[in-house]
PDB file of N, CA and C in Angstrom:
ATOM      1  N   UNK A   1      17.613 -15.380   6.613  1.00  0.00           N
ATOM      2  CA  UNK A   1      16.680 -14.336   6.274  1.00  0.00           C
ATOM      3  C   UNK A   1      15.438 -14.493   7.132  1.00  0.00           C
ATOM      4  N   UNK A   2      14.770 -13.274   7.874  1.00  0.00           N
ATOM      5  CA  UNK A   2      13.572 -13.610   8.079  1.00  0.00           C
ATOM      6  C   UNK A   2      12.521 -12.675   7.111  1.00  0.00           C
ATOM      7  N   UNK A   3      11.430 -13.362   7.432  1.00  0.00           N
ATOM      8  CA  UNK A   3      10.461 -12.672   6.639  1.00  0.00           C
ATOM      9  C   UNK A   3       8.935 -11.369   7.823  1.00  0.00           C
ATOM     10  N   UNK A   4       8.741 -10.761   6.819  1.00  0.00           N
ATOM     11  CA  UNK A   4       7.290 -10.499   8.053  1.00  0.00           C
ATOM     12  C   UNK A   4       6.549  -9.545   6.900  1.00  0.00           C
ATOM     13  N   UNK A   5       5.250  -9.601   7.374  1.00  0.00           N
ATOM     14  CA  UNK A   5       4.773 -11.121   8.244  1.00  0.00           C
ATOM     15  C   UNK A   5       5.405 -12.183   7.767  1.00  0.00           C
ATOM     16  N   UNK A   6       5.031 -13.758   8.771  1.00  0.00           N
ATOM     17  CA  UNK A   6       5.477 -14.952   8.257  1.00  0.00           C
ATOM     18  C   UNK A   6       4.217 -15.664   7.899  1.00  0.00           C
ATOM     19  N   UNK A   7       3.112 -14.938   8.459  1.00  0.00           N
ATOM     20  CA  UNK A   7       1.914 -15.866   7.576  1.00  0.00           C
ATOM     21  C   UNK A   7       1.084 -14.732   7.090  1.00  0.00           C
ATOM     22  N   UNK A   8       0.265 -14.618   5.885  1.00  0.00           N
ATOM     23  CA  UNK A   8      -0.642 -13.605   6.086  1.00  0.00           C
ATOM     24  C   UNK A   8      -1.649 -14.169   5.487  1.00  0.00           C
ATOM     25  N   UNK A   9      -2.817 -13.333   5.947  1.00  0.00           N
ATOM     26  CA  UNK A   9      -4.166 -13.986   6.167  1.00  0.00           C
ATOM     27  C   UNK A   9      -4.927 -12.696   5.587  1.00  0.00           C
ATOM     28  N   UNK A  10      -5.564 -13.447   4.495  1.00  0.00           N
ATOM     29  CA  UNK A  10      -6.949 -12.699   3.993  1.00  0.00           C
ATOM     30  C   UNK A  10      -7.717 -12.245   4.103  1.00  0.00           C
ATOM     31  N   UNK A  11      -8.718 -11.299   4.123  1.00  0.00           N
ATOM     32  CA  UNK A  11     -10.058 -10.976   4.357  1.00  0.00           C
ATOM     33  C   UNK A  11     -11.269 -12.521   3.485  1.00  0.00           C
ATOM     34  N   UNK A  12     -12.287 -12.262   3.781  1.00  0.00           N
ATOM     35  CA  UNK A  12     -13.170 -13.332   2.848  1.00  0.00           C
ATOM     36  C   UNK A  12     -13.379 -12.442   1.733  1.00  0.00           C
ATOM     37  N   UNK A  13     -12.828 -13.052   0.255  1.00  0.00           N
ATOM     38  CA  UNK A  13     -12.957 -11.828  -0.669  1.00  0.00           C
ATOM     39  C   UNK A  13     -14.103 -12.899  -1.924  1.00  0.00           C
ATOM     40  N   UNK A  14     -14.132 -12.505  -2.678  1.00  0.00           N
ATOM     41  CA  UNK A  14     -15.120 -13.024  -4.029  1.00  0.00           C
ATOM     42  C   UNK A  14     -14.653 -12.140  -5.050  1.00  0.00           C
ATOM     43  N   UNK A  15     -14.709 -12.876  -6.290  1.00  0.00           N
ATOM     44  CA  UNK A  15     -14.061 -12.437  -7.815  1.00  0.00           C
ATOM     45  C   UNK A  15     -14.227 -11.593  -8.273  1.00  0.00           C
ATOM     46  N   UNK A  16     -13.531 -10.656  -8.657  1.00  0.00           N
ATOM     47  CA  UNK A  16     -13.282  -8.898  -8.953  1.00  0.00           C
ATOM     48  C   UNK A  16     -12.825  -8.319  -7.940  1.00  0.00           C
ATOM     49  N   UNK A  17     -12.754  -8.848  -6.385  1.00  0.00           N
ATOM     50  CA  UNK A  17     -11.887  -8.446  -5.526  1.00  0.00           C
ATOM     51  C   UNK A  17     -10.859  -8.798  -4.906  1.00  0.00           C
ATOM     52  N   UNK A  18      -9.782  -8.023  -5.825  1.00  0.00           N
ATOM     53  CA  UNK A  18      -7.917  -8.784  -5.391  1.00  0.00           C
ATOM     54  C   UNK A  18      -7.402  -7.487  -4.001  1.00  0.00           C
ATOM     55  N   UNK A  19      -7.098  -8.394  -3.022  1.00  0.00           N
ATOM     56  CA  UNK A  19      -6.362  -7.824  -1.850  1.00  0.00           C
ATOM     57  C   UNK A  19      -4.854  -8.229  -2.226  1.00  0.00           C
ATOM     58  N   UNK A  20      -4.178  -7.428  -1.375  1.00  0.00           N
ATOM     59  CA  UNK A  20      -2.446  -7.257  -1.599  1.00  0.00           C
ATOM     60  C   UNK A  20      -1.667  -7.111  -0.283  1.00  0.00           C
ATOM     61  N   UNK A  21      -1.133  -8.028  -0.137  1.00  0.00           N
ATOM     62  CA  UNK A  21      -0.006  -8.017   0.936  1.00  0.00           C
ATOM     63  C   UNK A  21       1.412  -7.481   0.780  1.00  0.00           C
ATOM     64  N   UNK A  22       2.147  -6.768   1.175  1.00  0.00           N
ATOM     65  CA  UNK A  22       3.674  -6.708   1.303  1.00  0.00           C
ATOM     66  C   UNK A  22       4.151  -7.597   2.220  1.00  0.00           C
ATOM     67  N   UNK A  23       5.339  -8.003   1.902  1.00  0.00           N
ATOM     68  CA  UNK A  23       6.223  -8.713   2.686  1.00  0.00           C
ATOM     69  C   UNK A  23       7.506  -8.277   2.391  1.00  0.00           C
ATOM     70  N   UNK A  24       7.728  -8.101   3.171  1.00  0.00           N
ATOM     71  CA  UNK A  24       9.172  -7.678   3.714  1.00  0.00           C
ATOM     72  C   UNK A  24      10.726  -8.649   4.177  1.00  0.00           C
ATOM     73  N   UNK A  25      11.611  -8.635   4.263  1.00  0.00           N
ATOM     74  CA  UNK A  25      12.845  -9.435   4.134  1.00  0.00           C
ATOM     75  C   UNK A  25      13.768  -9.017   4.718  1.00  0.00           C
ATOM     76  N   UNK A  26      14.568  -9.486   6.191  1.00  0.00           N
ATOM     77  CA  UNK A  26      15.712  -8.971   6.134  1.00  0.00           C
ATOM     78  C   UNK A  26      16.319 -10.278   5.912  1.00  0.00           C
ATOM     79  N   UNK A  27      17.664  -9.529   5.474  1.00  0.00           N
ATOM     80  CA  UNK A  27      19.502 -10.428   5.142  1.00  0.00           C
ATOM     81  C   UNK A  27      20.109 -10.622   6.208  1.00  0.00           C
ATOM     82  N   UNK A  28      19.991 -11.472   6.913  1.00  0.00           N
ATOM     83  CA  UNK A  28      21.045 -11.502   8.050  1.00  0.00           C
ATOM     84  C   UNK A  28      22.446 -12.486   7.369  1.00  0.00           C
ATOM     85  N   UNK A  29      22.645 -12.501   6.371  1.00  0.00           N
ATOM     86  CA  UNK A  29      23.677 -12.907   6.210  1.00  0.00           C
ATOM     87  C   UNK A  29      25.135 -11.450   5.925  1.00  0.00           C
ATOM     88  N   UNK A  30      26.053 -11.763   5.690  1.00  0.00           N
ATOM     89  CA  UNK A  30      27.177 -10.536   5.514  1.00  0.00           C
ATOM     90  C   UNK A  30      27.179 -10.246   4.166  1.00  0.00           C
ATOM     91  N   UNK A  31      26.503 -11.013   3.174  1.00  0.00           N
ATOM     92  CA  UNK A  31      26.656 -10.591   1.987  1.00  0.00           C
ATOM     93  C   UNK A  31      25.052 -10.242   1.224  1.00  0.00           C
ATOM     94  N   UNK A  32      25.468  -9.298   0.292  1.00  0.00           N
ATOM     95  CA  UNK A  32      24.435  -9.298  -0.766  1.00  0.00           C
ATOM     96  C   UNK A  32      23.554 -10.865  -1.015  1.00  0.00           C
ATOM     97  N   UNK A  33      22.122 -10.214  -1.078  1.00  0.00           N
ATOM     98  CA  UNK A  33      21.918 -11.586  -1.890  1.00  0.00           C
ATOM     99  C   UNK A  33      20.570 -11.027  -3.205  1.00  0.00           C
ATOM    100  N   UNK A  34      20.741 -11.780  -4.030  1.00  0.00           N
ATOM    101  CA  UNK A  34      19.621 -10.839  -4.830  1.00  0.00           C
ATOM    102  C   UNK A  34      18.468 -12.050  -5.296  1.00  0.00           C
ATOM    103  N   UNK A  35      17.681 -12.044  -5.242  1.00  0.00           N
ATOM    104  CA  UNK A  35      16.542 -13.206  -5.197  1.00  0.00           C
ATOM    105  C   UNK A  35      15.912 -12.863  -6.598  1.00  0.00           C
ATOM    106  N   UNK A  36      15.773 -14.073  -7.491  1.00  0.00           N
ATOM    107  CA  UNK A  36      15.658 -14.094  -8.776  1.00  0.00           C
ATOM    108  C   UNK A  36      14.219 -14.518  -9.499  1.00  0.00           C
ATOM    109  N   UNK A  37      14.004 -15.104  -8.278  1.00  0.00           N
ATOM    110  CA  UNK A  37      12.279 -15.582  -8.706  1.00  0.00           C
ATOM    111  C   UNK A  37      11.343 -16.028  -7.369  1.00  0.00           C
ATOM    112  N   UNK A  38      10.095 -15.882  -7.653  1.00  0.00           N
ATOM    113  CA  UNK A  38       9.393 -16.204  -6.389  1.00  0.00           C
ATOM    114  C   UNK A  38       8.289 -16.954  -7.294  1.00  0.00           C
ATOM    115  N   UNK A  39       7.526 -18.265  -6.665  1.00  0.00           N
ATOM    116  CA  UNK A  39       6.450 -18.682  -7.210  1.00  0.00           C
ATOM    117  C   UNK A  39       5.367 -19.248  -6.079  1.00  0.00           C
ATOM    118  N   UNK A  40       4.244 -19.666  -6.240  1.00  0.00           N
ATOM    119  CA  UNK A  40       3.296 -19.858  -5.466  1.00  0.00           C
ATOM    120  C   UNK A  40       2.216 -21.071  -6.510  1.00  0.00           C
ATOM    121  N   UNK A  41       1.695 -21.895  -5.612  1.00  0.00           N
ATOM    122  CA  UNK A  41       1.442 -23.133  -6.677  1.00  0.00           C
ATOM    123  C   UNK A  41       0.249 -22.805  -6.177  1.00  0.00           C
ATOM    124  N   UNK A  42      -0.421 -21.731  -5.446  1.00  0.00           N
ATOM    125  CA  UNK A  42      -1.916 -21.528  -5.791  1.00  0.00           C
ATOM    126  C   UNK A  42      -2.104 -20.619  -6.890  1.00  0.00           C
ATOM    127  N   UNK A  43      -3.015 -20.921  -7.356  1.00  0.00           N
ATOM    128  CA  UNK A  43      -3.530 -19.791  -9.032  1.00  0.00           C
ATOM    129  C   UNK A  43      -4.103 -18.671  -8.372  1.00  0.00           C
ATOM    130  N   UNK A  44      -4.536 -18.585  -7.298  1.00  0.00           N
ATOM    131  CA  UNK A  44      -4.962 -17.297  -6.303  1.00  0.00           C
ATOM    132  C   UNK A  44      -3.858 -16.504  -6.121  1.00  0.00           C
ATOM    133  N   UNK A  45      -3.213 -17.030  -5.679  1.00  0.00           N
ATOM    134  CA  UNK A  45      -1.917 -16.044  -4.890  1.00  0.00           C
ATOM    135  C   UNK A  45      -0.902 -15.892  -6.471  1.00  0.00           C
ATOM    136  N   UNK A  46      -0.774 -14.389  -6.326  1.00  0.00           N
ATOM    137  CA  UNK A  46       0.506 -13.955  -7.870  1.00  0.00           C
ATOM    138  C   UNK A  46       1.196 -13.158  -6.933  1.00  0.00           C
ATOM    139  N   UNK A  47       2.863 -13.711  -6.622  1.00  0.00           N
ATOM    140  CA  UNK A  47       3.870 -13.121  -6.048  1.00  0.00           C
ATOM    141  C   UNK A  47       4.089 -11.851  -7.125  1.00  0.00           C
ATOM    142  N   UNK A  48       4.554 -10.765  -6.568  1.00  0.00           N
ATOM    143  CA  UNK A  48       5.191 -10.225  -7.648  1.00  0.00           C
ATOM    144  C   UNK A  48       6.625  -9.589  -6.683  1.00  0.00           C
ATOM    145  N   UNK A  49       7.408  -9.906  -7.136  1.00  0.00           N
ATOM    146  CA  UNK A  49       8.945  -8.917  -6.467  1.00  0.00           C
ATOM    147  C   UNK A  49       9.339  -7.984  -7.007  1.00  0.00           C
ATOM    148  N   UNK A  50       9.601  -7.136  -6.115  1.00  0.00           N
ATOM    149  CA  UNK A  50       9.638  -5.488  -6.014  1.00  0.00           C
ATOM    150  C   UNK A  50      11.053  -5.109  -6.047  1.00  0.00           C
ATOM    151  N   UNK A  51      11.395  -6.140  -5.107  1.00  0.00           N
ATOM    152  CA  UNK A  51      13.437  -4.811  -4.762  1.00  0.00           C
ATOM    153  C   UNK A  51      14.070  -6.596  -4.786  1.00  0.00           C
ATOM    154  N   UNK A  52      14.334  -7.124  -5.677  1.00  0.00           N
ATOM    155  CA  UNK A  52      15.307  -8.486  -5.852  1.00  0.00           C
ATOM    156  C   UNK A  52      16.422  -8.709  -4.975  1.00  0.00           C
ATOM    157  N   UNK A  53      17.508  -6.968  -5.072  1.00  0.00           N
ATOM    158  CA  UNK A  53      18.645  -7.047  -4.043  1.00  0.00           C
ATOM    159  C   UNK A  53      18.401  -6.687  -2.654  1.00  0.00           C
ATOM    160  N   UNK A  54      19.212  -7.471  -1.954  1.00  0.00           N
ATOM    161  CA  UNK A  54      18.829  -7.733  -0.559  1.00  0.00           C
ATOM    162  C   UNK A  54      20.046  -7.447  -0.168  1.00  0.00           C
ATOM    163  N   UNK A  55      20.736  -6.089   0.476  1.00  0.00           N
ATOM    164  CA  UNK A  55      21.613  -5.678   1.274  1.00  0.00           C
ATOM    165  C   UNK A  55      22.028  -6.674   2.685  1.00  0.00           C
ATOM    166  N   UNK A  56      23.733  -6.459   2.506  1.00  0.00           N
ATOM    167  CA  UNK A  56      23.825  -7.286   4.173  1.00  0.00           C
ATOM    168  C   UNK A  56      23.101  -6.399   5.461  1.00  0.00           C
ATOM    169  N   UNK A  57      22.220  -7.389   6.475  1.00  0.00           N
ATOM    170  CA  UNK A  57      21.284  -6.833   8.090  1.00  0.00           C
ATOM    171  C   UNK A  57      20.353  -5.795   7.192  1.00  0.00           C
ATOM    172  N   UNK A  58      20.090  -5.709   5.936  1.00  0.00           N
ATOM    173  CA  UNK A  58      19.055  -4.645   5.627  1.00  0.00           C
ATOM    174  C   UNK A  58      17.519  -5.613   5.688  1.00  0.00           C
ATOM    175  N   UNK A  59      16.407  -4.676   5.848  1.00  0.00           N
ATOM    176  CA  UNK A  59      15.372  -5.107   5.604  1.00  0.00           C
ATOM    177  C   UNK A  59      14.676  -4.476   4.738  1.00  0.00           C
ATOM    178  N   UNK A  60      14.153  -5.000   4.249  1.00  0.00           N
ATOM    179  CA  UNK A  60      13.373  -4.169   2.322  1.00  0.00           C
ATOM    180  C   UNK A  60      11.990  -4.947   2.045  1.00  0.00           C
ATOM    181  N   UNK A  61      11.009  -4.022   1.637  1.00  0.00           N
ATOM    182  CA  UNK A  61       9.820  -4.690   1.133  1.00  0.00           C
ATOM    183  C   UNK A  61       9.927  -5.416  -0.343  1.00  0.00           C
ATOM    184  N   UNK A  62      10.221  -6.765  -0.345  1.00  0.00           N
ATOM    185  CA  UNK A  62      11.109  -7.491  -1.281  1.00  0.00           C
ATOM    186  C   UNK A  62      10.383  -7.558  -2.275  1.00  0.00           C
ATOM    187  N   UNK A  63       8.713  -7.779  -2.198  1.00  0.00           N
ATOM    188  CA  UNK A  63       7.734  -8.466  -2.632  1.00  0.00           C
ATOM    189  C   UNK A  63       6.422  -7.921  -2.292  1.00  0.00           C
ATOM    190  N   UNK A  64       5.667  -8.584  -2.694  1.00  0.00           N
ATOM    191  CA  UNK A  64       3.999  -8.470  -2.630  1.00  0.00           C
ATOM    192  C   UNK A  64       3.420  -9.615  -3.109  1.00  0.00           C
ATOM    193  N   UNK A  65       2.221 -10.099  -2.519  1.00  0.00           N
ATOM    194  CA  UNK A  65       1.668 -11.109  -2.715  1.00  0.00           C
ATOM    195  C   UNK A  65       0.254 -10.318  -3.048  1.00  0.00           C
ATOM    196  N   UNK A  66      -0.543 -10.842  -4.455  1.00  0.00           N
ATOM    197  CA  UNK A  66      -2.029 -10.604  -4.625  1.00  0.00           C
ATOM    198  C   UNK A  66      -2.541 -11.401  -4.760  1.00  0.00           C
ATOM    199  N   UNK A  67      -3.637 -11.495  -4.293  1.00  0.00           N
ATOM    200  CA  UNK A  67      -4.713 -12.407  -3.781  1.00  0.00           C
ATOM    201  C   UNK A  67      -5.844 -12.568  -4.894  1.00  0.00           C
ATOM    202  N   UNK A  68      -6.095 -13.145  -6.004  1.00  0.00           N
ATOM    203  CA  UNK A  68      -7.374 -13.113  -6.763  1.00  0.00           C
ATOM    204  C   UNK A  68      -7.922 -14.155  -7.009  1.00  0.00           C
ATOM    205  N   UNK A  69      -8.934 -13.987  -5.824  1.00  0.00           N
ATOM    206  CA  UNK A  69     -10.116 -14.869  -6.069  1.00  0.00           C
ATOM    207  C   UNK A  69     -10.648 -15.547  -7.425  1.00  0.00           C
ATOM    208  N   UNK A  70     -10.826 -14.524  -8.849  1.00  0.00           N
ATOM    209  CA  UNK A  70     -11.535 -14.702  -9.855  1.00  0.00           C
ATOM    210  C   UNK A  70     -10.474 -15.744 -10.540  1.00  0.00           C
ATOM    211  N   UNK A  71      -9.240 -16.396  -9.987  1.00  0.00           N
ATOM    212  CA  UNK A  71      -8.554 -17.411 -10.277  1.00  0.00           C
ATOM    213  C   UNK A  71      -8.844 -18.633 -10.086  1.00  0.00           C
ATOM    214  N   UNK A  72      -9.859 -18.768  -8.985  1.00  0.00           N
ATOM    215  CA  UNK A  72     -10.678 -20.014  -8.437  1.00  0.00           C
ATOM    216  C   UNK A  72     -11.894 -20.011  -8.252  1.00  0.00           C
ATOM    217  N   UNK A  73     -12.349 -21.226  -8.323  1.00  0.00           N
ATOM    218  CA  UNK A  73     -14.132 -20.638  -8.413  1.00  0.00           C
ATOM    219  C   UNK A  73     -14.603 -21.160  -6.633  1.00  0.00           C
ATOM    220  N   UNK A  74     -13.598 -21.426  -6.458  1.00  0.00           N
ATOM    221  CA  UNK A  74     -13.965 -21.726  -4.408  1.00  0.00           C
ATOM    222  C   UNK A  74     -13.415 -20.724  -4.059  1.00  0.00           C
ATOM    223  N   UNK A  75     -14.051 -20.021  -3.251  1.00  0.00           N
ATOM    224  CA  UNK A  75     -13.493 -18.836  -2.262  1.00  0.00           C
ATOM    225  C   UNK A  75     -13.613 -18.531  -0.836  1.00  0.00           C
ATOM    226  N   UNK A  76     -12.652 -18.991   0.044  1.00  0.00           N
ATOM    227  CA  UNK A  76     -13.098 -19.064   0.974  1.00  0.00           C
ATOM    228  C   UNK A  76     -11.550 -18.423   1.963  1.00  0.00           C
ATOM    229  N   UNK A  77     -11.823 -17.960   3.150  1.00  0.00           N
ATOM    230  CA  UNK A  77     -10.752 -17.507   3.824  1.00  0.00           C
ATOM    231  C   UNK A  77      -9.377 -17.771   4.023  1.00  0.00           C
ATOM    232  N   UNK A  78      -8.244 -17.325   3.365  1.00  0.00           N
ATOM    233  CA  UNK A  78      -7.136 -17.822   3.012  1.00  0.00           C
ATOM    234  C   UNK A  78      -6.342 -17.565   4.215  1.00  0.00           C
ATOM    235  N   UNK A  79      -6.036 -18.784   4.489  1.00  0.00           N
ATOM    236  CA  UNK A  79      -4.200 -18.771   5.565  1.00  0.00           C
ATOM    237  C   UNK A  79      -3.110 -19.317   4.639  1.00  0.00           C
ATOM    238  N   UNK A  80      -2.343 -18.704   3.928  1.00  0.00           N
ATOM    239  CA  UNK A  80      -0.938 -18.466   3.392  1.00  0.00           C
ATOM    240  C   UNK A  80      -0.065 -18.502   3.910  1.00  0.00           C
ATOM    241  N   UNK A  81       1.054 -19.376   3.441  1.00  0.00           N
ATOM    242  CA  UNK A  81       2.470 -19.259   4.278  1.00  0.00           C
ATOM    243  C   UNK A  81       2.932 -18.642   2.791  1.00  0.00           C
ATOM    244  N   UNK A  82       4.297 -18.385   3.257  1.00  0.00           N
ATOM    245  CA  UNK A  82       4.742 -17.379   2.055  1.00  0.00           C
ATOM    246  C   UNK A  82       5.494 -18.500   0.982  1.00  0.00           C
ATOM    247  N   UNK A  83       5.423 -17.661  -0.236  1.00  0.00           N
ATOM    248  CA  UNK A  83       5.834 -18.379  -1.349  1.00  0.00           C
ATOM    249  C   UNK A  83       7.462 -19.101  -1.299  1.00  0.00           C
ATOM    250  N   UNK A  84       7.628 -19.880  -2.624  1.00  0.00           N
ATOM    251  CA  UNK A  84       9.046 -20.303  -2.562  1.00  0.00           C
ATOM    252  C   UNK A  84       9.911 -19.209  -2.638  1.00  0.00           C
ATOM    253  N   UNK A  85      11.078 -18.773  -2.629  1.00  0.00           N
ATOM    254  CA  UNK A  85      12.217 -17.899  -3.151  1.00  0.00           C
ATOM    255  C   UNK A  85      13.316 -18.673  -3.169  1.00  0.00           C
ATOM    256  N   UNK A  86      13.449 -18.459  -4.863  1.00  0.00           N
ATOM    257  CA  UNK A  86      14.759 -19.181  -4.969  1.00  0.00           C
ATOM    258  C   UNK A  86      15.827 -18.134  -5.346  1.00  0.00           C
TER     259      UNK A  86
END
């Protein structure tokens, strides 16, 4: 599977202001695959997944990542690699 973006990067935000990324997924495998959970071990970043099934060579906006600051009381310019998917 690749992903894209493969890193995404924040604006400088402060609490009451959540930014939102899509990320996107293709399957390069021949089969279906359907992805069941996504997590992120910062309290900032809340994955949420959008389209679980993942068609064979399709690419789909799988997910979204939101960004909320008012989860941490340090706020400072985020470089993110993307969450687990199991």
């Amino acid at each position: 599977m690749t992903f894209t973006p493969q890193i995404v990067r924040f604006q400088p935000a402060f609490p009451g202001k959540k930014q939102e990324a899509k990320i996107a997924i293709r399957n390069l495998f021949n089969t279906t695959v359907v992805i069941k959970q996504i997590e992120s071990e910062n309290p900032e970043i809340i994955p949420v997944l959008t389209s679980p099934i993942l068609h064979p060579t399709e690419r789909v906006e799988a997910f979204k990542i939101i960004f909320d600051p008012f989860k941490n009381k340090q706020v400072f310019y985020h470089k993110l690699k993307l969450p687990y998917i199991y």
